[in-house]
C-alpha atoms as a PDB file:
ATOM      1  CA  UNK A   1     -32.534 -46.816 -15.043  1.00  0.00           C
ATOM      2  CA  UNK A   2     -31.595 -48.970 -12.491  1.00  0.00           C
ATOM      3  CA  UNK A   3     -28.422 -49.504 -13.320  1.00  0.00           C
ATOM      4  CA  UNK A   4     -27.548 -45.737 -13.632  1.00  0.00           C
ATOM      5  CA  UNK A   5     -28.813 -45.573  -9.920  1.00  0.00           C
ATOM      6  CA  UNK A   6     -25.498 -46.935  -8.421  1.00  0.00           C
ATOM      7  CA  UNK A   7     -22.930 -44.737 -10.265  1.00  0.00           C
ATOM      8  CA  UNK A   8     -25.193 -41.485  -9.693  1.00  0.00           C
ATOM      9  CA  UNK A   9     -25.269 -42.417  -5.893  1.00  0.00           C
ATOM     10  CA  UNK A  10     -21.614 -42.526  -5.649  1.00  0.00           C
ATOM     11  CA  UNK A  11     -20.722 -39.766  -7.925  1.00  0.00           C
ATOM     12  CA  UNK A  12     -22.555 -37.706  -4.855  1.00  0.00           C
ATOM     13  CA  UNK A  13     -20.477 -39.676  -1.781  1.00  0.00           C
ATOM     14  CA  UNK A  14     -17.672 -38.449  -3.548  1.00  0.00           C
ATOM     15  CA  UNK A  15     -18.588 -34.997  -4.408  1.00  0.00           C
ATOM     16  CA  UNK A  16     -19.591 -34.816  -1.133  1.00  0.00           C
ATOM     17  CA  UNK A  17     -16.425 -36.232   0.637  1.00  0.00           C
ATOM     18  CA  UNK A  18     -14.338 -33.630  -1.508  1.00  0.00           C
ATOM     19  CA  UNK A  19     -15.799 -30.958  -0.022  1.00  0.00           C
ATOM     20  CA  UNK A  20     -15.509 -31.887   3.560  1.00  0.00           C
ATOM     21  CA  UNK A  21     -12.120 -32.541   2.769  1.00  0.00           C
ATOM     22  CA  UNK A  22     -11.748 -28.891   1.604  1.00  0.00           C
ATOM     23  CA  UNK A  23     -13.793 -27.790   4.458  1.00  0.00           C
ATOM     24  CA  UNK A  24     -16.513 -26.529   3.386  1.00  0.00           C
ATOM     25  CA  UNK A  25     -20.343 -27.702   2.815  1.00  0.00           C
ATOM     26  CA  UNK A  26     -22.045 -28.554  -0.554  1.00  0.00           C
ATOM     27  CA  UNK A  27     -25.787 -29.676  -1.485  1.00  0.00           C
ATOM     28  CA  UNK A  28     -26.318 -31.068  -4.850  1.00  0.00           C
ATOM     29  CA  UNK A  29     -25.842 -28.254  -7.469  1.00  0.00           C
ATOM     30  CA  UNK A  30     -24.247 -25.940  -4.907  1.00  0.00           C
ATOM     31  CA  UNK A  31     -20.159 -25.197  -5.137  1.00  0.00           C
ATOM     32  CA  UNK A  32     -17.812 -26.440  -2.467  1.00  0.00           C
ATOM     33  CA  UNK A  33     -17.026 -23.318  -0.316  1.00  0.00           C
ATOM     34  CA  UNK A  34     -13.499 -22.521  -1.142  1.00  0.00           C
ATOM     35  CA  UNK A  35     -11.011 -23.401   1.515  1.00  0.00           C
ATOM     36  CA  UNK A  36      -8.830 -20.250   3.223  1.00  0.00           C
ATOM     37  CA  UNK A  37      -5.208 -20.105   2.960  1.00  0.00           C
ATOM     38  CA  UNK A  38      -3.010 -19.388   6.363  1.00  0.00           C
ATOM     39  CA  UNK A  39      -2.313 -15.574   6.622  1.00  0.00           C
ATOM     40  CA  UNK A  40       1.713 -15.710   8.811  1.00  0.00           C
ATOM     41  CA  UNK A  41       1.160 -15.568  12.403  1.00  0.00           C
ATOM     42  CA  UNK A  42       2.999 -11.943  12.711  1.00  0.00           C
ATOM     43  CA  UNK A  43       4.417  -8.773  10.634  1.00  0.00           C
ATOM     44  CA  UNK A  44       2.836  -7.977   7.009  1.00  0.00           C
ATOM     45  CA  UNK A  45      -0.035  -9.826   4.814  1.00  0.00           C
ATOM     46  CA  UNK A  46      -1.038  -7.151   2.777  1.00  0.00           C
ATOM     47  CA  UNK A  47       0.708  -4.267   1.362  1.00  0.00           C
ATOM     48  CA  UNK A  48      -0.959  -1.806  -1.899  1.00  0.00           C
ATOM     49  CA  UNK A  49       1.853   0.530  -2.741  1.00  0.00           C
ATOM     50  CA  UNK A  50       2.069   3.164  -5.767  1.00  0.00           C
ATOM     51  CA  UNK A  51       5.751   2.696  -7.448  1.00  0.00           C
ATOM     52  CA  UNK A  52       7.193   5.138 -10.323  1.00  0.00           C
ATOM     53  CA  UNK A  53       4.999   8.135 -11.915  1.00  0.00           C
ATOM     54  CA  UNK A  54       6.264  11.722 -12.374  1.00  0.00           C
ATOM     55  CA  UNK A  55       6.668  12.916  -8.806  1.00  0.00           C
ATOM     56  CA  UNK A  56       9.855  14.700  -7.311  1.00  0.00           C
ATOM     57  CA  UNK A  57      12.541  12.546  -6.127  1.00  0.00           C
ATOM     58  CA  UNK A  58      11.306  13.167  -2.240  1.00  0.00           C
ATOM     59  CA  UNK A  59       8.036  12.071  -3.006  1.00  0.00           C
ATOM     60  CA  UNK A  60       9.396   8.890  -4.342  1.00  0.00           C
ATOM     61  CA  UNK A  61      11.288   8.173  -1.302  1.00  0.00           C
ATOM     62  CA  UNK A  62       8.955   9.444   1.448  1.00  0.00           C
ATOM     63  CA  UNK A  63       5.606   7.937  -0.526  1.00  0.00           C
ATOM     64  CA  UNK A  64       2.964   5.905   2.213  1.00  0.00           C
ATOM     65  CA  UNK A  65       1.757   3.052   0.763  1.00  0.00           C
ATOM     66  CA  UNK A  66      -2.342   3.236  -0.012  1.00  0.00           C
ATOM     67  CA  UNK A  67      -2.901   0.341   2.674  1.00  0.00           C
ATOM     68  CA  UNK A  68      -1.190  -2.207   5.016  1.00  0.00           C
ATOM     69  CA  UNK A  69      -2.685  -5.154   6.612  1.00  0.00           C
ATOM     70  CA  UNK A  70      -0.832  -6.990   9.641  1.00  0.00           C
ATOM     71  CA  UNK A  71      -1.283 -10.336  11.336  1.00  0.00           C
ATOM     72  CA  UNK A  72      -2.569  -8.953  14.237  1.00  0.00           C
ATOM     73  CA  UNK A  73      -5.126  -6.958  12.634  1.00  0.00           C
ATOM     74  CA  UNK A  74      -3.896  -3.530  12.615  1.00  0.00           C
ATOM     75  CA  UNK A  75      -4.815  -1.416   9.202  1.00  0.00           C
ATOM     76  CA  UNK A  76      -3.013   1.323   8.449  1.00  0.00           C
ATOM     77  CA  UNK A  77      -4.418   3.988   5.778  1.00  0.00           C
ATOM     78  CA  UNK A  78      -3.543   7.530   5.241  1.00  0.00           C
ATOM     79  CA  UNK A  79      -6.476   9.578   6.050  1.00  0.00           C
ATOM     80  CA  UNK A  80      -7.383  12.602   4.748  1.00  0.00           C
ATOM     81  CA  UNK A  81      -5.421  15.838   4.268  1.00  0.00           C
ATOM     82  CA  UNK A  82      -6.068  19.365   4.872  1.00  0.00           C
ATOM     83  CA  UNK A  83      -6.898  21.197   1.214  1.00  0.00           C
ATOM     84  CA  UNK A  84      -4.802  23.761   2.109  1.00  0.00           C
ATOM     85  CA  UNK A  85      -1.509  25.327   0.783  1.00  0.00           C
ATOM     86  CA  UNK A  86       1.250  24.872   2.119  1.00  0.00           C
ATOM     87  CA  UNK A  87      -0.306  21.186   3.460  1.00  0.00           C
ATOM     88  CA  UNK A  88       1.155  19.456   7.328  1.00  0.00           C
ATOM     89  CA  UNK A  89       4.514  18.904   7.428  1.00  0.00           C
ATOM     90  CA  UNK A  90       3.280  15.209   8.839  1.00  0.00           C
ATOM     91  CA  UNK A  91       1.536  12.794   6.816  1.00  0.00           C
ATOM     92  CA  UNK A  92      -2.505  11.774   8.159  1.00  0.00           C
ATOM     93  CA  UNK A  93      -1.768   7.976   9.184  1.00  0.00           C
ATOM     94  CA  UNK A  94      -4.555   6.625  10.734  1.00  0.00           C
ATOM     95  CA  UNK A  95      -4.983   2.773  12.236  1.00  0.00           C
ATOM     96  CA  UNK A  96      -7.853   0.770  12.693  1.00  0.00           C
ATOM     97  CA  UNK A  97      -8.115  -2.610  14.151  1.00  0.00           C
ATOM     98  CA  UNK A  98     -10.080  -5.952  12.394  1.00  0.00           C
ATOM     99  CA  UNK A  99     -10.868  -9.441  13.683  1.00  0.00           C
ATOM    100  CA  UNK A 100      -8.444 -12.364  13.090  1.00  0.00           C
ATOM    101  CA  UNK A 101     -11.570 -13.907  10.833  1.00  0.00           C
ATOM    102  CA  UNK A 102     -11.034 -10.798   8.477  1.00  0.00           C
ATOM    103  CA  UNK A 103      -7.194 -11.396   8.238  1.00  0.00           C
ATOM    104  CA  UNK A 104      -7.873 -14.822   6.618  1.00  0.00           C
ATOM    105  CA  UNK A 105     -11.043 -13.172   4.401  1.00  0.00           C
ATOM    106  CA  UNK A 106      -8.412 -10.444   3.183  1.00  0.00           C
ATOM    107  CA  UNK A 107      -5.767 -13.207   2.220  1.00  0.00           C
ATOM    108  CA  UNK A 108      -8.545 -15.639   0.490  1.00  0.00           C
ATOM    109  CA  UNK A 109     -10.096 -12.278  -1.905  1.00  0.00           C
ATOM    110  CA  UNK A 110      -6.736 -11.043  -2.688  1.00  0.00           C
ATOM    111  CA  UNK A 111      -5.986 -14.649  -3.974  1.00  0.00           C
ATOM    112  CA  UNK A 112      -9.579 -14.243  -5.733  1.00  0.00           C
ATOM    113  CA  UNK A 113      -8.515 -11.455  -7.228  1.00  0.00           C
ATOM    114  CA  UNK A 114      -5.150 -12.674  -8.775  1.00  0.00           C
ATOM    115  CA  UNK A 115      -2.772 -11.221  -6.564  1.00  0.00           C
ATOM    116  CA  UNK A 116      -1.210 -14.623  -7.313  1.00  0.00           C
ATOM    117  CA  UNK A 117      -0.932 -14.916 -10.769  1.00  0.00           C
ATOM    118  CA  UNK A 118       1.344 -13.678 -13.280  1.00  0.00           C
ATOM    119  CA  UNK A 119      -0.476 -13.334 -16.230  1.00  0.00           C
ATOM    120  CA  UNK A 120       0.322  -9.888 -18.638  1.00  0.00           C
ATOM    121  CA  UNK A 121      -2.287  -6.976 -17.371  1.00  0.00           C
ATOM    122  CA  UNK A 122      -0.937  -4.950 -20.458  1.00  0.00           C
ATOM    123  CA  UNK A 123      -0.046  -1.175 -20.840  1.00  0.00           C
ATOM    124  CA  UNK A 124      -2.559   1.485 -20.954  1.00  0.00           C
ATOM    125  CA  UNK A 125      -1.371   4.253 -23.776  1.00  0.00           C
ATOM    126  CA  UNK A 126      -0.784   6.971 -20.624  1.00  0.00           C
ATOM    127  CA  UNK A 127       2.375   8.074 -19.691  1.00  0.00           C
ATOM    128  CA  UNK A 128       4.071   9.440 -16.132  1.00  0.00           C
ATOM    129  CA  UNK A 129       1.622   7.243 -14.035  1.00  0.00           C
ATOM    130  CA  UNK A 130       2.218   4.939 -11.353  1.00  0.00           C
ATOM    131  CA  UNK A 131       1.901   1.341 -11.395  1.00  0.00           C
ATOM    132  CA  UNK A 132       0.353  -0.522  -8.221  1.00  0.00           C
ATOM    133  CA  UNK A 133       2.214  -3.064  -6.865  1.00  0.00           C
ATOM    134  CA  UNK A 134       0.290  -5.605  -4.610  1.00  0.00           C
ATOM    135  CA  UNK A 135       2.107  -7.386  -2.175  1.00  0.00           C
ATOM    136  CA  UNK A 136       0.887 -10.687  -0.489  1.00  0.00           C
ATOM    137  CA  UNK A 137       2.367 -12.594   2.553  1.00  0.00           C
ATOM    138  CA  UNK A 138       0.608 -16.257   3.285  1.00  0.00           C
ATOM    139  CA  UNK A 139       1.758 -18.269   5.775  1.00  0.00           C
ATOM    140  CA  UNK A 140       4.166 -20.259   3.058  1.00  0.00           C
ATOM    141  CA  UNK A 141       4.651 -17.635   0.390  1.00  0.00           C
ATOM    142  CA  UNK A 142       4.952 -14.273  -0.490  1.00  0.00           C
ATOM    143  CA  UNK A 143       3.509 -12.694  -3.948  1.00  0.00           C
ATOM    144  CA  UNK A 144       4.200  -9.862  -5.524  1.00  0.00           C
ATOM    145  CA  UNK A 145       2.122  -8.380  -8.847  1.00  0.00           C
ATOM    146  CA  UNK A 146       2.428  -5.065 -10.300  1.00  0.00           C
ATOM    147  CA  UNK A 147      -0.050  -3.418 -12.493  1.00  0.00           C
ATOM    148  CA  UNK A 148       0.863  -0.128 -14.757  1.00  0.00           C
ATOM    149  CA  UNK A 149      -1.916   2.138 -14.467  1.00  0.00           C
ATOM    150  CA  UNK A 150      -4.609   0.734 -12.469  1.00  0.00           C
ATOM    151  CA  UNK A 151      -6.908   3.746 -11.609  1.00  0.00           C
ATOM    152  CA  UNK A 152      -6.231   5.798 -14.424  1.00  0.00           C
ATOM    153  CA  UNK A 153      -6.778   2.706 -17.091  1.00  0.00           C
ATOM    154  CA  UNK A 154     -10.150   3.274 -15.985  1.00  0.00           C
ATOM    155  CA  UNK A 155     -11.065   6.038 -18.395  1.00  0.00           C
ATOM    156  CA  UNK A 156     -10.016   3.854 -21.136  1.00  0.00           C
ATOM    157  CA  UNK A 157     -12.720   2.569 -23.194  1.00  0.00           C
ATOM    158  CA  UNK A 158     -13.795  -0.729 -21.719  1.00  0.00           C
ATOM    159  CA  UNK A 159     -13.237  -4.600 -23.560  1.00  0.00           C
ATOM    160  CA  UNK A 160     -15.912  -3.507 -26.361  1.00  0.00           C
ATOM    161  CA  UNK A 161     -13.506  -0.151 -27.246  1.00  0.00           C
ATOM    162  CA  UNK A 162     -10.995  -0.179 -30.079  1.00  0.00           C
ATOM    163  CA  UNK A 163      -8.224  -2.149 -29.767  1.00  0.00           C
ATOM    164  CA  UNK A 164      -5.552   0.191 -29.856  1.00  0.00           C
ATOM    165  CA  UNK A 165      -6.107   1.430 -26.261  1.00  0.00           C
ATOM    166  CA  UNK A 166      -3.625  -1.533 -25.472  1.00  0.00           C
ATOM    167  CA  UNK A 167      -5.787  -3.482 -23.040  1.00  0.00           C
ATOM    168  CA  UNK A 168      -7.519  -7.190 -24.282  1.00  0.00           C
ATOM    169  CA  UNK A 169     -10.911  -8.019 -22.555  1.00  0.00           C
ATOM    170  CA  UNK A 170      -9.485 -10.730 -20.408  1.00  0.00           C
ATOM    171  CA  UNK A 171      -7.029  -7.669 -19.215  1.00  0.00           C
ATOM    172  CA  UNK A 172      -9.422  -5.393 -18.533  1.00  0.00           C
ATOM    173  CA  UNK A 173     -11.666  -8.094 -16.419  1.00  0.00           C
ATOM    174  CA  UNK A 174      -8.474  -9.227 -14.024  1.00  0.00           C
ATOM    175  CA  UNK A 175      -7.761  -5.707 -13.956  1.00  0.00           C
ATOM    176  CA  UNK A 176     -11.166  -4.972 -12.975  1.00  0.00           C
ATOM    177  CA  UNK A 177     -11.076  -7.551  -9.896  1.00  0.00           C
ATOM    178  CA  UNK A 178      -7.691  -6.013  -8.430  1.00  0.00           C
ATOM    179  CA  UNK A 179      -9.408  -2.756  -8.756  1.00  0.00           C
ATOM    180  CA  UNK A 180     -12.633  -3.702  -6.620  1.00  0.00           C
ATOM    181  CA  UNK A 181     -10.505  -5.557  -4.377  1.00  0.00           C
ATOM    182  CA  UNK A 182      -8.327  -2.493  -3.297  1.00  0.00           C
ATOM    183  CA  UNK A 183     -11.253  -0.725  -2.706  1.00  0.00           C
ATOM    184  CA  UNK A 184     -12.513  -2.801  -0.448  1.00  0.00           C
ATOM    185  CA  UNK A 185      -9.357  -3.361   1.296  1.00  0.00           C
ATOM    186  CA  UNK A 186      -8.987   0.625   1.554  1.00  0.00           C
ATOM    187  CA  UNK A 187     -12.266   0.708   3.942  1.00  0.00           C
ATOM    188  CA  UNK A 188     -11.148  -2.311   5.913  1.00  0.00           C
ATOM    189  CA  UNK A 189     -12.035  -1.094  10.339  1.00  0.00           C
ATOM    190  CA  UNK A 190     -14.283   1.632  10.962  1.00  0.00           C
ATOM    191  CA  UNK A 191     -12.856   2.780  14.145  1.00  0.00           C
ATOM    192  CA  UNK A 192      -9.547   4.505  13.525  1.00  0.00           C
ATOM    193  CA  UNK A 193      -7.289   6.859  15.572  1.00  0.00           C
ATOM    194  CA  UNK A 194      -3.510   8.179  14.564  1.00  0.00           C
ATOM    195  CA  UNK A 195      -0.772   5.883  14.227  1.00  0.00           C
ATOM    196  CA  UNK A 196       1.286   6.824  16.577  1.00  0.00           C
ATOM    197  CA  UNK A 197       5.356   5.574  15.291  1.00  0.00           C
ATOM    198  CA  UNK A 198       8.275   4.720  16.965  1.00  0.00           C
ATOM    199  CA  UNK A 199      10.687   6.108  14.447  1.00  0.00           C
ATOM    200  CA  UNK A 200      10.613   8.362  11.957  1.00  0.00           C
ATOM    201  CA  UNK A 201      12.517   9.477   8.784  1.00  0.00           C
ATOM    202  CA  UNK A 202      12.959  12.464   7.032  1.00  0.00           C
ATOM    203  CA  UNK A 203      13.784  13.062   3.364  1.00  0.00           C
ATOM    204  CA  UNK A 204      15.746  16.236   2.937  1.00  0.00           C
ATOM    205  CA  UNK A 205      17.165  18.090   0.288  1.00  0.00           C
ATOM    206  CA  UNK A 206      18.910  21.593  -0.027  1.00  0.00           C
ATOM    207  CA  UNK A 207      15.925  24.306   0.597  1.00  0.00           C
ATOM    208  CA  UNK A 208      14.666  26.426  -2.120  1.00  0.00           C
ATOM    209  CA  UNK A 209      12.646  28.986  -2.348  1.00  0.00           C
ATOM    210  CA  UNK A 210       8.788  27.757  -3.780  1.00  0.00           C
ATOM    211  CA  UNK A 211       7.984  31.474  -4.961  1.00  0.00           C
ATOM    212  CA  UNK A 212       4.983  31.709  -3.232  1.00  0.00           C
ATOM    213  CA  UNK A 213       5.457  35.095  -1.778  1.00  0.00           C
ATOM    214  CA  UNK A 214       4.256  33.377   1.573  1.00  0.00           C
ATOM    215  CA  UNK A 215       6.496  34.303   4.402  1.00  0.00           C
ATOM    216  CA  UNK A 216       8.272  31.261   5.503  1.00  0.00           C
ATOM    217  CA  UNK A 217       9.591  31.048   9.058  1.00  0.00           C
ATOM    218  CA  UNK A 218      12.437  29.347   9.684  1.00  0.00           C
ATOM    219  CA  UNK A 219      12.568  26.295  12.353  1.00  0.00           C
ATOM    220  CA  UNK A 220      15.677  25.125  13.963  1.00  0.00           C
ATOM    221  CA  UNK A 221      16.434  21.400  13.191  1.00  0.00           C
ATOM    222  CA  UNK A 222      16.222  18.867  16.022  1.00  0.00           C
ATOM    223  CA  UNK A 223      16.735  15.940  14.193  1.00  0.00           C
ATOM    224  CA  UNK A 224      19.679  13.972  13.703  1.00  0.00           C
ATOM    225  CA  UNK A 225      22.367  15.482  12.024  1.00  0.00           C
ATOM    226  CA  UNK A 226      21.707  16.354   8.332  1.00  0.00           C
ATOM    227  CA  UNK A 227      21.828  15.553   5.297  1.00  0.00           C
ATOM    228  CA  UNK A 228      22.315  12.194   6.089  1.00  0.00           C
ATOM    229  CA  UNK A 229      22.775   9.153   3.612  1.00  0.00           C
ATOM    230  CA  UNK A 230      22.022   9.615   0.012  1.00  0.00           C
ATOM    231  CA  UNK A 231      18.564   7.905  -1.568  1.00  0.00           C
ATOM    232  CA  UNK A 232      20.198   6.275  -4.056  1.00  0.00           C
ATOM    233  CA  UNK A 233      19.258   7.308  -7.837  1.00  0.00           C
ATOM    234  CA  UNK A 234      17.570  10.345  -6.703  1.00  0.00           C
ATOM    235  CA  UNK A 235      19.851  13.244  -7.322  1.00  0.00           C
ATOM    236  CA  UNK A 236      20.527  15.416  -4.108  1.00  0.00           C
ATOM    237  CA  UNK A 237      17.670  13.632  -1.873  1.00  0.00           C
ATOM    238  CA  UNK A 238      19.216  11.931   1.556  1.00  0.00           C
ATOM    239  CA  UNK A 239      17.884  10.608   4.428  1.00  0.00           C
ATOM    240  CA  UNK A 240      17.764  10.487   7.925  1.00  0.00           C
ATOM    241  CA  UNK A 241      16.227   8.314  10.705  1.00  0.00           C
ATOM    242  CA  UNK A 242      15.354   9.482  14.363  1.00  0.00           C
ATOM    243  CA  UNK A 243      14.351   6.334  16.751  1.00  0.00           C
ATOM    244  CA  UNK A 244      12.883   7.136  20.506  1.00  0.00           C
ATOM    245  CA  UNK A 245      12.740   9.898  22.350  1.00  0.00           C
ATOM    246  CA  UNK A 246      14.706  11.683  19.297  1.00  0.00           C
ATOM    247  CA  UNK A 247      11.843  10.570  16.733  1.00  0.00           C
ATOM    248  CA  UNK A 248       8.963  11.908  19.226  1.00  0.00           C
ATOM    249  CA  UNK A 249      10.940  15.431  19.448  1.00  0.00           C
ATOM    250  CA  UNK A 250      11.078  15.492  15.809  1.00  0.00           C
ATOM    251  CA  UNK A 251       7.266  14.969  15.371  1.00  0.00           C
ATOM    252  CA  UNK A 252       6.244  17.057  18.060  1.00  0.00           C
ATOM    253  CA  UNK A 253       8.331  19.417  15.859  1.00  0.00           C
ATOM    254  CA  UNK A 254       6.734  18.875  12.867  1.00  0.00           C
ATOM    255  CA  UNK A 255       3.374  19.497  13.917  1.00  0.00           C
ATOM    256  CA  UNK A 256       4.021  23.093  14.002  1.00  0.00           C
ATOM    257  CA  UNK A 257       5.644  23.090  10.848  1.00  0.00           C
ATOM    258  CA  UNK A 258       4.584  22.458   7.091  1.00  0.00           C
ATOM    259  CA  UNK A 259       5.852  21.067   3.813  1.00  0.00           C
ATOM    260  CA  UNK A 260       7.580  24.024   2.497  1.00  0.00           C
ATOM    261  CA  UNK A 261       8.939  24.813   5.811  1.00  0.00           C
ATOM    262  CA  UNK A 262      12.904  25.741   5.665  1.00  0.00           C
ATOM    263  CA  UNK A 263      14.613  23.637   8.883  1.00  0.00           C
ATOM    264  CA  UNK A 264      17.474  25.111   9.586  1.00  0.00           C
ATOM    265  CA  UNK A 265      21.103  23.668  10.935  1.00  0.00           C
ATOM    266  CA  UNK A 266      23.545  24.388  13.428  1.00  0.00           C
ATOM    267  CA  UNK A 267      25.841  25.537  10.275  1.00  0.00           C
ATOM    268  CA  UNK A 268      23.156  27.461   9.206  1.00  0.00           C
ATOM    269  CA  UNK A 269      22.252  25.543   5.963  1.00  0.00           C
ATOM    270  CA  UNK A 270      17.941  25.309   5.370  1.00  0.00           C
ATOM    271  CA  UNK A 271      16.797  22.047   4.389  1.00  0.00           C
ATOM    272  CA  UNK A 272      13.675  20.680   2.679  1.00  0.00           C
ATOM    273  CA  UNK A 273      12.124  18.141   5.113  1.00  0.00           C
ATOM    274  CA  UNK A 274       9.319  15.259   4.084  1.00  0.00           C
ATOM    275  CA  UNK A 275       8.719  13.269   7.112  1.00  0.00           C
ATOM    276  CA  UNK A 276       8.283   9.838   6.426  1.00  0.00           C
ATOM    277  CA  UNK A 277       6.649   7.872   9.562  1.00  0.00           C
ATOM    278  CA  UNK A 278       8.363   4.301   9.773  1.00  0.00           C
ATOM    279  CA  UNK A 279       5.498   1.345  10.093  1.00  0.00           C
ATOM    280  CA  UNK A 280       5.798  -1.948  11.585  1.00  0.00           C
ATOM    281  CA  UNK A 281       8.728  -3.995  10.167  1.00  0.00           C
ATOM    282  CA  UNK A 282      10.453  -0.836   8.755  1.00  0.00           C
ATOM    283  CA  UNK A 283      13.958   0.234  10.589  1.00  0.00           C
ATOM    284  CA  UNK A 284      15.372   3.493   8.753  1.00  0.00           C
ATOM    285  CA  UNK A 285      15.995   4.967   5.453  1.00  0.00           C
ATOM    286  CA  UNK A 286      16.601   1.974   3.034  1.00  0.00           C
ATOM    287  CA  UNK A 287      13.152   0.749   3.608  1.00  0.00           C
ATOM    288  CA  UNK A 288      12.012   3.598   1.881  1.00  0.00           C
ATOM    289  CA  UNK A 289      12.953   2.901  -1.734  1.00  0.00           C
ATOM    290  CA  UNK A 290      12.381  -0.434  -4.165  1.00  0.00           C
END
């Protein structure tokens, strides 16, 4: 026994010494805290985006992604919509703020949750849904994962169900963590208030009528001129960017409009308009599409 003293004594110095070294603080039996990982000092460390589905082609160019997470602590969500027909022309962006401290926390759980790895999450049996696409900015590297199906996959039977539904156990539990980790990301600052953007774009295509039998009064167009550059891949979808004064005349615009609302030209063409607000680190149009 004595001799089994020594070795046991300096197995602890050196469990101990790892974890200072990792910065964190251990007792015997207790894990090292895990160290944090640098989030960049400015622009984007967290982006949750949908990509794909059945949608029209101007919801796939003008779609917000679910969440955005900045260096300097701005959040921005979309908030909640009006359950109304036909819904605001403009989109419900709100922005909240959070502490440096919870920058660092958001970059350590998305590495918890696997945002980093690479491993196969499989493919639910469900067709015409998006995928989520998780996007991760560190101070040294930048990761990108992409998962088909994540909320719907949910209604699948779980790791005990048949095995035809296409999704292994270890699947379903890493699929699991990237779920509960966008929901916690989604409820990230408290206090919000509308994001208020310096440019805008707007996703137009030829009007057409939505047969409704709801009148639909026509608004002159005070945008830049239309129809602008094609989206590539999307059929008859273009786009247009207003900066400045231009893109606050074009919002102050669309607030008394809404998303069937025919805009009309100086030529007298009507145009379908979704208005896409720009956010930090976006410039115009072909930020809009993968």
């Amino acid at each position: 026994m004595r001799a089994a003293r020594p070795a046991t004594a300096l197995a602890l110095v050196l469990a101990l010494t790892a974890c200072a070294e990792r910065g964190g603080t251990a007792s015997p039996g207790d894990p090292a805290a895990p160290s944090s990982v640098a989030a960049p000092e400015e622009g984007l460390v967290l982006q949750v985006e949908h990509t794909g589905g059945f949608v029209t082609p101007m919801m796939l160019a003008a779609r917000l992604p679910i969440v955005s997470v900045y260096a300097d602590g701005r959040v921005i969500t979309e908030g909640p919509v009006p359950a109304i027909y036909p819904g605001p022309a403009l989109p419900n962006l709100q922005v909240a703020e959070i502490e440096p401290g919870q920058v660092t926390d958001v970059v350590d759980r998305a590495l918890a949750a696997g945002v980093d790895e690479t491993g196969d999450l499989g493919s639910p049996p469900i067709a015409d849904v998006p995928s989520t696409r998780f996007t991760l900015v560190t101070a040294s590297d930048t990761y990108v994962r992409e998962v088909y199906a994540l909320g719907a996959s949910s209604d699948l039977p779980g790791p005990a169900g048949p095995p035809d539904t296409g999704i292994t156990p270890e699947q379903a539990a890493a699929r699991e963590e990237l779920s509960d980790f966008l929901a916690s990301v989604t409820d990230l600052g408290r206090a919000t208030e509308a994001y208020e953007p310096e440019a805008v774009a707007a996703v137009v295509s030829p009007w057409v009528d939505p047969g409704d039998d709801l009148p639909q009064p026509e608004l002159p167009w005070p945008g830049p001129d239309l129809p602008g550059e094609p989206v590539g891949g999307l059929g008859d979808v273009s786009c247009v960017t207003a900066t400045g004064d231009r893109a606050q005349t074009l919002l102050a615009a669309a607030r008394d409009a809404n998303a069937t609302t025919p805009w009309v030209t100086d030529d007298g063409r009507r145009w379908s308009v979704t208005f896409r607000p720009l956010l930090p680190g976006e410039s115009g149009c072909a930020d809009l599409t993968d």
